[in-house]
N, C-alpha and C. Protein backbone atom coordinates (compact mmCIF):
# COMPACT_ATOMS: atom_id res chain seq x y z
N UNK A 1 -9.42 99.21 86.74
CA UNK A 1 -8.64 99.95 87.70
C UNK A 1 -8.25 99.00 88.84
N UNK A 2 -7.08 98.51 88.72
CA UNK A 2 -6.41 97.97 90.06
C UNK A 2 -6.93 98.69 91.55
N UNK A 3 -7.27 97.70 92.49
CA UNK A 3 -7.77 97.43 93.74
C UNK A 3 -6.73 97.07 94.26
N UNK A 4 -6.34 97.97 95.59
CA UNK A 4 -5.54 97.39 96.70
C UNK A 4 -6.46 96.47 97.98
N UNK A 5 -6.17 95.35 98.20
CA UNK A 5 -7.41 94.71 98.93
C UNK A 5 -6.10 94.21 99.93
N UNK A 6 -6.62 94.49 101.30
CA UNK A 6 -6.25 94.27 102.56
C UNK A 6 -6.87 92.83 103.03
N UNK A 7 -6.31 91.34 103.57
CA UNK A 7 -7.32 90.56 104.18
C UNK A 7 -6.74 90.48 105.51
N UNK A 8 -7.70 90.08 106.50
CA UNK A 8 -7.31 89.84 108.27
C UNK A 8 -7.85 88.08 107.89
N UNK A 9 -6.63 87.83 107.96
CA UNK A 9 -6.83 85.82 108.36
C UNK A 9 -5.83 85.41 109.17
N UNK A 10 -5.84 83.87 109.40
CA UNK A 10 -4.79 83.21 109.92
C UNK A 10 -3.46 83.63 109.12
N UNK A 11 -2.56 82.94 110.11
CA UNK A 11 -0.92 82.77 109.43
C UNK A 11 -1.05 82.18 108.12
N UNK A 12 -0.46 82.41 106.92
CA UNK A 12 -0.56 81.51 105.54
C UNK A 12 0.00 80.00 105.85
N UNK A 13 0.81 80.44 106.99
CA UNK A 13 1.56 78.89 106.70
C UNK A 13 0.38 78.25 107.73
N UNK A 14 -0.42 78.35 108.21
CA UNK A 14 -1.69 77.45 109.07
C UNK A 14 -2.82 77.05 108.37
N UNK A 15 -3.13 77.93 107.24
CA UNK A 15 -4.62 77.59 106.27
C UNK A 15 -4.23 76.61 105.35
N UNK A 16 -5.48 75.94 104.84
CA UNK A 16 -5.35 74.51 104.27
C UNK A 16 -6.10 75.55 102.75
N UNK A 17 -4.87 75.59 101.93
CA UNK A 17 -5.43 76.42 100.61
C UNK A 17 -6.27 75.31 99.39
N UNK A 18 -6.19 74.35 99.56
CA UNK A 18 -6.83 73.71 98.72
C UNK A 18 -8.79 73.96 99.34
N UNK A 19 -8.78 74.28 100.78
CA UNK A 19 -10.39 74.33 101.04
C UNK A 19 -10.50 75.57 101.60
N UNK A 20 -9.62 76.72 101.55
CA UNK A 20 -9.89 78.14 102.14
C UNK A 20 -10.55 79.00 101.57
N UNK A 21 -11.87 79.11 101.65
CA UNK A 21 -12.29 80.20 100.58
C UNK A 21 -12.08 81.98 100.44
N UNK A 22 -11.36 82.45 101.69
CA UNK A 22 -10.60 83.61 101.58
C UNK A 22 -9.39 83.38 100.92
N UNK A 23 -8.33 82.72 100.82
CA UNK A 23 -7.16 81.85 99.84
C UNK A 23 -7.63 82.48 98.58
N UNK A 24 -8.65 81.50 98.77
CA UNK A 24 -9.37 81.61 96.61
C UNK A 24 -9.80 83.01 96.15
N UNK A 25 -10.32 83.45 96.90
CA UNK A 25 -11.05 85.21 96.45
C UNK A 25 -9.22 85.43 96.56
N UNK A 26 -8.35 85.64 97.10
CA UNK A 26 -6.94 86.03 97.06
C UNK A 26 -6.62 85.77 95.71
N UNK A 27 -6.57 84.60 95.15
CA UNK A 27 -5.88 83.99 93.86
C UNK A 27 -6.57 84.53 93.05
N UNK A 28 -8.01 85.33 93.26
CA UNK A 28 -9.11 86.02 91.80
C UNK A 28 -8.31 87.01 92.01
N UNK A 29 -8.19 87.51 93.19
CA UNK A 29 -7.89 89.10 93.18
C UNK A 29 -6.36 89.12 92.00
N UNK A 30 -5.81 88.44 92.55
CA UNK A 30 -3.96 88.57 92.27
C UNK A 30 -4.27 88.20 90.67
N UNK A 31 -5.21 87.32 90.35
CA UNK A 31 -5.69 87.10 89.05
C UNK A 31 -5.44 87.99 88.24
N UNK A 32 -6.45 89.13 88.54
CA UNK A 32 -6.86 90.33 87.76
C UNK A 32 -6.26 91.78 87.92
N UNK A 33 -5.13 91.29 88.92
CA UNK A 33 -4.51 92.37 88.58
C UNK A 33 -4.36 93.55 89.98
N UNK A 34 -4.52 92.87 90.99
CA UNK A 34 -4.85 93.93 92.16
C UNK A 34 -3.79 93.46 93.18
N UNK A 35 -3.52 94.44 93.79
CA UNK A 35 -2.34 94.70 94.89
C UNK A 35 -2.95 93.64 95.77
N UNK A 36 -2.35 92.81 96.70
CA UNK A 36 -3.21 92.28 97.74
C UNK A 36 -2.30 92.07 99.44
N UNK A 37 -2.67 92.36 100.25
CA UNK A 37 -1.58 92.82 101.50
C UNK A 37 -2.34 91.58 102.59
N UNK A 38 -2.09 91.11 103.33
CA UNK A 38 -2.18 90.08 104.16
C UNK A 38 -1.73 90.81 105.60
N UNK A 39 -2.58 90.50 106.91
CA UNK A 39 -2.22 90.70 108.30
C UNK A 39 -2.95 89.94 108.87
N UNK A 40 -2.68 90.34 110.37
CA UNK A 40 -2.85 89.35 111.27
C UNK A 40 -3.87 89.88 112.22
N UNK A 41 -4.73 89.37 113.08
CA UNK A 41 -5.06 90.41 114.15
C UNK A 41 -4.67 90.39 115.60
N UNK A 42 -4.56 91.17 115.77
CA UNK A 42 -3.66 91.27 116.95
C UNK A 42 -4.65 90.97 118.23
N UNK A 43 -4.03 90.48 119.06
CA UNK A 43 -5.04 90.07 120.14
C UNK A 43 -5.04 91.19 121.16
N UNK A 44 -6.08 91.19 121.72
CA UNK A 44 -6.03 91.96 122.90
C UNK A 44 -5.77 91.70 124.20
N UNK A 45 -4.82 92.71 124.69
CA UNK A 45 -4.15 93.10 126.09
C UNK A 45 -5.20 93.35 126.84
């Protein structure tokens, strides 16, 4: 059963994907078949 998985990281274009280990759990997820959504966190006012 496909998983929609949400991650809170940096900008993609700032992480170094060859040593990111949230990146890599991303590339299992998308692997096997699961939705995967990317954001940012917003700073506080």
């Amino acid at each position: 059963m496909p998983l929609r998985v949400a991650v809170q990281m940096d900008p993609l274009d700032r992480i170094n994907i060859k040593g990111d280990s949230t990146f890599a759990l991303m590339l299992e997820a998308q692997a096997r078949g699961h939705s995967l959504y990317h954001y940012l966190a917003r700073p506080h006012l």
